[in-house]
Protein backbone atom coordinates (compact mmCIF):
# COMPACT_ATOMS: atom_id res chain seq x y z
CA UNK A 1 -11.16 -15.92 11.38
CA UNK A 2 -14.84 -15.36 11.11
CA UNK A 3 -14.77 -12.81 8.51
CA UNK A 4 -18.28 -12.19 8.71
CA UNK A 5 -18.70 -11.53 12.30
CA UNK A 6 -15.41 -9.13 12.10
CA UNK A 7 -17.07 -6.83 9.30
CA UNK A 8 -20.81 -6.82 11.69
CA UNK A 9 -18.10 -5.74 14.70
CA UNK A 10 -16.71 -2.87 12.52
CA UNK A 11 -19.78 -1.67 11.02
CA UNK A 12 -21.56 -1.43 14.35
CA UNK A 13 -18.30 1.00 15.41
CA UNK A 14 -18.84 2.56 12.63
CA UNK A 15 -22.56 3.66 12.73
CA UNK A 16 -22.65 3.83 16.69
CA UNK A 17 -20.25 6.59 15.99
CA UNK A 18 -22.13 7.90 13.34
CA UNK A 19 -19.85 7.30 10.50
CA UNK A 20 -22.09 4.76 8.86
CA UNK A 21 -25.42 5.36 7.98
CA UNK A 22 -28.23 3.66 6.26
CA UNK A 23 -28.48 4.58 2.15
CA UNK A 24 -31.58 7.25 1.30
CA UNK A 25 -34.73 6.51 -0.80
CA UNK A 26 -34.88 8.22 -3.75
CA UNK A 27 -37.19 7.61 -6.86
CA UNK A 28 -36.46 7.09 -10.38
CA UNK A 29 -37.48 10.46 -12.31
CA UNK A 30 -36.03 9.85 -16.22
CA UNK A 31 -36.14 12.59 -18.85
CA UNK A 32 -35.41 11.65 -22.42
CA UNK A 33 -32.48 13.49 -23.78
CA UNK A 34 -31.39 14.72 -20.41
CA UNK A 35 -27.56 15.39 -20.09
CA UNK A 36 -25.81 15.21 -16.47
CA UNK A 37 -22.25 15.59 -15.69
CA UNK A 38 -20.40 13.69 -12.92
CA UNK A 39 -16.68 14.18 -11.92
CA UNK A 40 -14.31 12.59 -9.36
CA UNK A 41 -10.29 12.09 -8.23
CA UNK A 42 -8.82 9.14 -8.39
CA UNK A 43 -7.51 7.43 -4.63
CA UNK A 44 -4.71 6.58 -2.75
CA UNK A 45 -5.20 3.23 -0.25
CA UNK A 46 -4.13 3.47 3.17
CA UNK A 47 -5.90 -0.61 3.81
CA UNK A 48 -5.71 -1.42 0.18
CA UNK A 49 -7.83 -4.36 -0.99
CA UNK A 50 -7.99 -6.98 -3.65
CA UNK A 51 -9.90 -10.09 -4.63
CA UNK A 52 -13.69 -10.13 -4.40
CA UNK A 53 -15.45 -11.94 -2.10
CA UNK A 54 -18.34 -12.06 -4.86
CA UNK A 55 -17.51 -10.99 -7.86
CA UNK A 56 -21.20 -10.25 -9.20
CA UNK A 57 -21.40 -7.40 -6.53
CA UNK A 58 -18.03 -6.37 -6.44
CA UNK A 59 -18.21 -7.54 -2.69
CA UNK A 60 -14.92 -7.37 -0.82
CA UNK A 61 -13.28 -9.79 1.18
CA UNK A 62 -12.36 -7.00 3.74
CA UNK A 63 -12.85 -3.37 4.57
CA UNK A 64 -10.57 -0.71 3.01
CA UNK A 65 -9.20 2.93 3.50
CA UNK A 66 -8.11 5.93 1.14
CA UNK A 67 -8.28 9.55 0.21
CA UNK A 68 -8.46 10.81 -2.98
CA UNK A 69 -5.32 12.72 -4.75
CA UNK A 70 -5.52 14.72 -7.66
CA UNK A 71 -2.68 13.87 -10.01
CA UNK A 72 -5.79 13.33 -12.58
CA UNK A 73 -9.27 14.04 -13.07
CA UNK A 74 -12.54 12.75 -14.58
CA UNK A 75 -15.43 13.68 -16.15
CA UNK A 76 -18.24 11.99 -17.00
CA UNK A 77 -21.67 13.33 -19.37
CA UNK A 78 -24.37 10.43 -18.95
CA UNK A 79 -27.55 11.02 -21.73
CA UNK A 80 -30.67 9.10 -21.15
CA UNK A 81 -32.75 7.62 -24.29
CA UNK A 82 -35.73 6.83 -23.57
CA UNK A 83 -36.46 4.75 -26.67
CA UNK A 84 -32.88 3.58 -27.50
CA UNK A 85 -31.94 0.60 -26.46
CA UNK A 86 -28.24 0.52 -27.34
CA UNK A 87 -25.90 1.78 -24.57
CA UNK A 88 -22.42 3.41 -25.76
CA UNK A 89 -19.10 4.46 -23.60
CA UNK A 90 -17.06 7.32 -25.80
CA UNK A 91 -13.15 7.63 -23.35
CA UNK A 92 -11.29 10.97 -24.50
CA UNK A 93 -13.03 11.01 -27.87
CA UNK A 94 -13.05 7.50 -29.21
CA UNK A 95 -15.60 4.79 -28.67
CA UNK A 96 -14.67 2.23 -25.90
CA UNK A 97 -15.36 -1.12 -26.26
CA UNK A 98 -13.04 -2.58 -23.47
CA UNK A 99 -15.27 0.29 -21.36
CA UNK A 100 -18.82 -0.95 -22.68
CA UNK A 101 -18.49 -4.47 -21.50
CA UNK A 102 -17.21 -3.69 -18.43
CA UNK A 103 -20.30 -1.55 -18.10
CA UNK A 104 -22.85 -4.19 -18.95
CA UNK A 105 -23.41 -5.85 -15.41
CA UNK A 106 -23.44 -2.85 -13.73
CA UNK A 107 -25.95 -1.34 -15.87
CA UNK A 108 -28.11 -4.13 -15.68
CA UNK A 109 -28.18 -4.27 -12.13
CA UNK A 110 -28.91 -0.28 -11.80
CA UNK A 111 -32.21 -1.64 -14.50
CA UNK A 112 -33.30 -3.99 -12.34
CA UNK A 113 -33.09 -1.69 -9.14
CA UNK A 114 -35.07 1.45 -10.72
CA UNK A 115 -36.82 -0.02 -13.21
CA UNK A 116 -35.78 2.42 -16.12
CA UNK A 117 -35.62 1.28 -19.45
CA UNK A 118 -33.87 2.52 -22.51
CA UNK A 119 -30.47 3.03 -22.98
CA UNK A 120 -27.76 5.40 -21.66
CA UNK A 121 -24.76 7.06 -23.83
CA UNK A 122 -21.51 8.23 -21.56
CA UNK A 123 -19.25 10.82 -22.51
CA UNK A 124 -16.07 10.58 -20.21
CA UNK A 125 -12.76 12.65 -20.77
CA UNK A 126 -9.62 11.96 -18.57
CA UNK A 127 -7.51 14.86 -17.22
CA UNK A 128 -4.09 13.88 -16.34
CA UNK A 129 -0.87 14.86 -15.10
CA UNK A 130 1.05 12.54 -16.24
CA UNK A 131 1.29 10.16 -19.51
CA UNK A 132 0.49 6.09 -19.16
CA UNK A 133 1.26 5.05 -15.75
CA UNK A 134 -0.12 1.88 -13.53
CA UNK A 135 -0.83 2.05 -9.78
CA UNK A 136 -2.38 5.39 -10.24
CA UNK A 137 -5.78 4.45 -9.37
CA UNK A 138 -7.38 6.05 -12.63
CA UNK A 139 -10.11 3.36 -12.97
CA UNK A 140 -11.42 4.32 -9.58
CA UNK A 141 -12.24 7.85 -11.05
CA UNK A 142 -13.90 6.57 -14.08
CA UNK A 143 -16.04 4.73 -11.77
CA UNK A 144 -17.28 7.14 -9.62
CA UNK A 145 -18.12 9.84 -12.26
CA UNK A 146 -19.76 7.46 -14.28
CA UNK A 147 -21.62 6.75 -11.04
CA UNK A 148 -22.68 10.41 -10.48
CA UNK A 149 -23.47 11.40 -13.79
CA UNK A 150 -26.04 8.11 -14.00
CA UNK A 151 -27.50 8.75 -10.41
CA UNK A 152 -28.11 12.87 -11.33
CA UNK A 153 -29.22 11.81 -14.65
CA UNK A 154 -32.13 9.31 -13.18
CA UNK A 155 -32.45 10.70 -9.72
CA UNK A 156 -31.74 13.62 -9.55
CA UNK A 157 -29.34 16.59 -8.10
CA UNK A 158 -29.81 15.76 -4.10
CA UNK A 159 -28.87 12.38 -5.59
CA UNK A 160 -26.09 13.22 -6.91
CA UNK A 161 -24.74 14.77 -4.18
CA UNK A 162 -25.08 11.40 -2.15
CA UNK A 163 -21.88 10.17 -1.70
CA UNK A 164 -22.89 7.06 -0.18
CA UNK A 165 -25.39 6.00 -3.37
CA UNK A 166 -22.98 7.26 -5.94
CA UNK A 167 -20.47 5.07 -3.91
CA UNK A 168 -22.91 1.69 -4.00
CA UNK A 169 -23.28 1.97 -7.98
CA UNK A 170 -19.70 2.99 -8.42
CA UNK A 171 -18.98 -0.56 -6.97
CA UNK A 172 -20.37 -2.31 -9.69
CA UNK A 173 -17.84 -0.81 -11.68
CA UNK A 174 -14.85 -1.08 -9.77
CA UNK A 175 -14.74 -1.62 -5.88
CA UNK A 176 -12.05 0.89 -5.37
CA UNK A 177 -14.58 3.70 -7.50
CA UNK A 178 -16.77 3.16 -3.61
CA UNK A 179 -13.97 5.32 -2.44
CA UNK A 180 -13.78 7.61 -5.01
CA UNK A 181 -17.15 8.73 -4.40
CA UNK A 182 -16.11 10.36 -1.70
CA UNK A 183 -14.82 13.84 -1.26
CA UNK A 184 -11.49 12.91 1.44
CA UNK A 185 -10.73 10.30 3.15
CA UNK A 186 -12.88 6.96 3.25
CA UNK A 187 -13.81 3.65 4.53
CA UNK A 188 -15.47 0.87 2.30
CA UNK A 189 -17.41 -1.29 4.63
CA UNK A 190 -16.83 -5.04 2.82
CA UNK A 191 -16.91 -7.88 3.90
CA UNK A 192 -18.15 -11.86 3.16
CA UNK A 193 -21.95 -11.78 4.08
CA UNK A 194 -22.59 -8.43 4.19
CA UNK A 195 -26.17 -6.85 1.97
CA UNK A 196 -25.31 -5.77 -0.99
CA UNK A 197 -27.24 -2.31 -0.26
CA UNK A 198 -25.12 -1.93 3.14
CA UNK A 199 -21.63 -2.07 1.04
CA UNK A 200 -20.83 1.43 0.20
CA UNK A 201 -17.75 4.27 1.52
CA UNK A 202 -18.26 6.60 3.94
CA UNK A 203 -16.16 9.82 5.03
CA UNK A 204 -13.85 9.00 8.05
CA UNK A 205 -12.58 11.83 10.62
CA UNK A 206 -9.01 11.90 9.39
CA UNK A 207 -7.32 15.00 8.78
CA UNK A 208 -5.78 14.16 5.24
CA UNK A 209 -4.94 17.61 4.82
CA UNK A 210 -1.94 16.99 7.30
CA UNK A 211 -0.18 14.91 4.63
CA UNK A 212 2.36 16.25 1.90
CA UNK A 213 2.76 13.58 -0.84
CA UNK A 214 4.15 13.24 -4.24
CA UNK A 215 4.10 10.40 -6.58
CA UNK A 216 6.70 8.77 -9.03
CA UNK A 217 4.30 7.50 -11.64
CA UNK A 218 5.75 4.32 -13.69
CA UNK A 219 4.01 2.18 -16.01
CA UNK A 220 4.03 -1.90 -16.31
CA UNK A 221 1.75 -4.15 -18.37
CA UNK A 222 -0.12 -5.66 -15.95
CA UNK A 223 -4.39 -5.78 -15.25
CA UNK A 224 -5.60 -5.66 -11.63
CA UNK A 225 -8.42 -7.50 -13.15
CA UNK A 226 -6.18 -10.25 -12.70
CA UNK A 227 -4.57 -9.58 -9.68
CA UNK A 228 -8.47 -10.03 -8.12
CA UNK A 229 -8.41 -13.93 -9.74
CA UNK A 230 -5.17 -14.38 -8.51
CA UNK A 231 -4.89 -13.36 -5.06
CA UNK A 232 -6.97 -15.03 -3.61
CA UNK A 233 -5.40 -18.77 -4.88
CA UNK A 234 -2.48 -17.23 -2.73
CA UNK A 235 -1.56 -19.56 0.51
CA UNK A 236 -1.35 -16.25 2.27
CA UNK A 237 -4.42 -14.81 1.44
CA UNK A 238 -6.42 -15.62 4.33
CA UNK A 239 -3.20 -14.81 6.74
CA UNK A 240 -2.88 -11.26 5.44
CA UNK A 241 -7.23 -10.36 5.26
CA UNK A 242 -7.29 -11.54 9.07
CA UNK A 243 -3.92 -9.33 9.72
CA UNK A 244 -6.65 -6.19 7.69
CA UNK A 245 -9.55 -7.05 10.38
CA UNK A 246 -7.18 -6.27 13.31
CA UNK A 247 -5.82 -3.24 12.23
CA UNK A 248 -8.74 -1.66 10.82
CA UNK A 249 -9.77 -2.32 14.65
CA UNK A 250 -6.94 -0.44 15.65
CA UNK A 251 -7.31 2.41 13.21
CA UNK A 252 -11.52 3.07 14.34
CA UNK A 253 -10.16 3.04 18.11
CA UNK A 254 -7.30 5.58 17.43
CA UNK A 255 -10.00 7.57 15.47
CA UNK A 256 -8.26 7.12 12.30
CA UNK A 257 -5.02 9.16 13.44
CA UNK A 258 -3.18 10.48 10.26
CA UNK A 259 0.18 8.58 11.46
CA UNK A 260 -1.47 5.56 11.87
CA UNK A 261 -3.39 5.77 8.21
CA UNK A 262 0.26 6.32 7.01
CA UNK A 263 1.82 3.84 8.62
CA UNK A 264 -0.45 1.14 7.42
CA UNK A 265 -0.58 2.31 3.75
CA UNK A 266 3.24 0.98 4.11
CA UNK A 267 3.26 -2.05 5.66
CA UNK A 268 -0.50 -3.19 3.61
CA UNK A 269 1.95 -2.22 0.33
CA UNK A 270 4.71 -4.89 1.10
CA UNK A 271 2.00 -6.84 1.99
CA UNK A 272 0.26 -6.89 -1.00
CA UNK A 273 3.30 -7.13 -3.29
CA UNK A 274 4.07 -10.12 -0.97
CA UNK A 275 1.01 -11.79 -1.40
CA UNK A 276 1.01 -11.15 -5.23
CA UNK A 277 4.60 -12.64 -5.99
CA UNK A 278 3.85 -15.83 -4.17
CA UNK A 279 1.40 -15.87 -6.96
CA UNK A 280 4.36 -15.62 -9.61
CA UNK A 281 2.79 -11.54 -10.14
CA UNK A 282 5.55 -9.07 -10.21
CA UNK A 283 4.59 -5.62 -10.29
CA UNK A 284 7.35 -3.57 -9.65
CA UNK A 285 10.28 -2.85 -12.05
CA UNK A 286 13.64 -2.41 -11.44
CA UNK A 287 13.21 1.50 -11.34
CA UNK A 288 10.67 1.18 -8.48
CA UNK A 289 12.87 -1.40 -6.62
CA UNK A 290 15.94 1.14 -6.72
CA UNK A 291 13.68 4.22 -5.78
CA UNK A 292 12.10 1.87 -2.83
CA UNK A 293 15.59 0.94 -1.44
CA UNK A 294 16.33 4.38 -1.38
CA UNK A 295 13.57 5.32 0.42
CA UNK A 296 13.92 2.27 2.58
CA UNK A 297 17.30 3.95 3.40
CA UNK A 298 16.45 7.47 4.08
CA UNK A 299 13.67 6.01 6.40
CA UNK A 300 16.52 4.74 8.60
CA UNK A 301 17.54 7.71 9.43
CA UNK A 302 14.04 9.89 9.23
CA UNK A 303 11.26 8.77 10.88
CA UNK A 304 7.67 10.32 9.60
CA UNK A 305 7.84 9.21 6.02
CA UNK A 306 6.21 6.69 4.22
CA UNK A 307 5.63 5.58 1.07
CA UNK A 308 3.15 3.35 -0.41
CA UNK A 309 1.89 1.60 -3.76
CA UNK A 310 -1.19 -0.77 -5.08
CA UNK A 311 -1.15 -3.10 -7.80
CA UNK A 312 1.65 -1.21 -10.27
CA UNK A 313 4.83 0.39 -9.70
CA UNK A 314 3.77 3.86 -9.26
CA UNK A 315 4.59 4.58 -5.60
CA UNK A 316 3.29 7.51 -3.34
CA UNK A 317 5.70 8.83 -0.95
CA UNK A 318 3.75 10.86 2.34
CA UNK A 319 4.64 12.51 5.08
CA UNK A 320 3.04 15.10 8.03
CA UNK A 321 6.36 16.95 7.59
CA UNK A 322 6.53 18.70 3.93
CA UNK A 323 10.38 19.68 4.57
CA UNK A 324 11.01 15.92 5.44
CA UNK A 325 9.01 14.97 2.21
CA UNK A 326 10.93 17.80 0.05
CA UNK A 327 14.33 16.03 1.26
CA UNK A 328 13.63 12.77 0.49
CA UNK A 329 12.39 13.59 -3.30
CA UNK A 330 15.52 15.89 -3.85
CA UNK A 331 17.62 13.04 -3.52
CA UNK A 332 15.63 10.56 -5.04
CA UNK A 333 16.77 11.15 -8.38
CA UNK A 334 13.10 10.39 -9.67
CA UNK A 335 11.09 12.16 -11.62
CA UNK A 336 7.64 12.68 -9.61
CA UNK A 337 4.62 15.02 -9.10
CA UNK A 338 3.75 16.70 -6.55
CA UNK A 339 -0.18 16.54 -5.20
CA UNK A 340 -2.41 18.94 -3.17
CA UNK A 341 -5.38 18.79 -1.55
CA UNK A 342 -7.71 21.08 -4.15
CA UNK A 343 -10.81 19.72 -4.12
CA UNK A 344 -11.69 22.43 -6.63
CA UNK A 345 -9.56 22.14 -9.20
CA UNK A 346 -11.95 20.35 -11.65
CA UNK A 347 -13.81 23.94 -12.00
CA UNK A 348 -11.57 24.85 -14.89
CA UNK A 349 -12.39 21.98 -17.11
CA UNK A 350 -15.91 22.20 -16.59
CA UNK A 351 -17.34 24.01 -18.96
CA UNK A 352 -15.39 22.98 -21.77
CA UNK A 353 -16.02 19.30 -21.18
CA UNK A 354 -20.06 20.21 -20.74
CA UNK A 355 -19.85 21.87 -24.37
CA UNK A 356 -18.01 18.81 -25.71
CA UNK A 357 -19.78 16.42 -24.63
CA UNK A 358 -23.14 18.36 -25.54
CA UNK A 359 -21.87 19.16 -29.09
CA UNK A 360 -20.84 14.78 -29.23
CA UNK A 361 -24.29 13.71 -28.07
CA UNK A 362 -26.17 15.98 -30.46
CA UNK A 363 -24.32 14.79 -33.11
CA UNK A 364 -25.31 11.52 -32.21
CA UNK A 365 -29.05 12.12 -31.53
């Protein structure tokens, strides 16, 4: 398959329907010492993907889908220096190494593109739900505030508010952070070829609101940094990205119908594992084997539930139907959280986390 042409046939969809739209101008206005705050929800994929079609831009191999849950939260305080040229990343109150040199490329690219110089200090604070859990989809968060609080801090508030270029920077970070960018549900237009500048999420028609879900988070030492490298060395890899192209087809034609999105955050899930393990990369644990049989079972006998996972053994479980939903996780015998759709539950955290992170930063200046 041609991915190339298949991504130009789905971004054309897109924009003739006026999903997709070209990226705004804005210009570079720094202020030394200015502090701006950024915050974002983690996501759930529907068309999950992994491996990078180039790796310096975070480009994709395919499109993906999600929506963003809110089992945690992030927040992110960006300070600009104009005469410092050492950049720092502090994560819930200690300095973050790991963080900083993940940070490096993208910060040099967003240099190059606005020509600021200086340096830039974050401030980020996760809000959870739960304790250490993989699959959860954290890093996408972290991602897209750090994106926003950057893009306010240089460009400005009307910036900020631009999903679409918080979502391009964000992919420097992590490519599942272009999601996260944006408020509900989301396609990332990826794919081999594609301009840099043209790769960003967009918000998609799909009623998300429709869906009850809960998650059973787990935890399991294993880096989807790694799962990108390996992947793609999979002799499936190219069977299951050409399986994505067809069904992301499907999906714009149906105008992303809720069932559908469901449906296909399912099947991509045993995909993925599959493709994974014929790498030799387990990621489930016994505990989310026995709660996915069970489901598998219950399923037999109710239709309109799902349940779906990315690269760890925390796995969502969905439905249209709350009361089918409510059945199923009685007799799981799981422990698991429920999520909502509140896009405004980050309010009560706000002002605490703006006096931390100014009372941090001046005692850094």
């Amino acid at each position: 398959m041609d991915y190339k042409f298949e991504g130009e046939r789905i971004k054309r969809k897109l924009a003739d329907s006026g999903i997709y739209r070209p990226l705004n101008d804005y210009n570079p206005d720094p202020e030394d010492g200015k502090i701006s705050i950024g915050y974002s929800y983690p996501i759930k994929a529907f068309e999950k993907f992994l491996g990078y079609y180039d790796s310096y831009y975070n480009i994709a191999y395919n499109p993906s889908i999600s929506f963003n849950t809110d089992f945690s939260m992030i927040f992110s305080a960006c300070m600009y220096n104009r005469n410092n040229a050492n950049d720092t990343v502090m994560l819930d109150g200690k300095p973050a190494d790991k963080y900083m040199e993940r940070y490096r490329k993208p910060l040099e690219f967003f240099r190059k593109n606005t020509g600021v110089k200086g340096s830039f200090s974050f401030y980020i604070q996760r809000y959870r739900k739960y304790s250490d859990a993989k699959g959860m989809s954290e890093s996408s968060a972290v991602a897209s505030a750090v994106s926003r609080s950057i893009i306010k801090n240089v460009y400005g508030d009307d910036a900020g508010k631009d999903d679409s270029t918080v979502s391009r920077y964000a992919r420097m970070v992590s490519g599942s952070g272009t999601r996260a960018a944006v408020n509900g549900p989301s396609i990332w237009l990826s794919y081999p070829g594609i301009n840099e500048n043209e790769s960003y999420a967009v918000k998609i028609p799909a009623d998300v609101n429709k869906i009850s879900y809960a998650i059973f988070p787990a935890n399991i030492d294993y880096q989807t940094t790694s799962a990108h490298s390996e992947v793609v060395k999979s002799p499936f890899y190219d069977s299951w990205i050409s399986e994505k192209y067809r069904r992301i087809n499907e999906i714009i034609s149906g105008n992303f119908s809720i069932e559908d999105l469901m449906q296909r955050g399912l099947e991509d899930m045993f995909n993925l594992n599959s493709v994974l393990m014929s790498r030799g990369n387990v990621v489930q644990t016994p505990e989310s084997l026995a709660l996915l049989k069970k489901f598998l079972e219950f399923r037999k006998r109710n239709e309109g539930i799902y349940i779906t996972g990315d690269t760890g053994p925390s796995l969502m479980a969905m439905s249209a139907d709350k009361k089918l939903l409510d059945e199923f996780l009685e007799t799981s015998g799981g422990n698991y959280l429920m999520g909502s759709h509140n896009p405004d539950a980050h309010k009560k955290y706000l002002n605490g986390f703006r006096k931390e992170s100014e009372e941090y930063f001046q005692s850094v200046s």
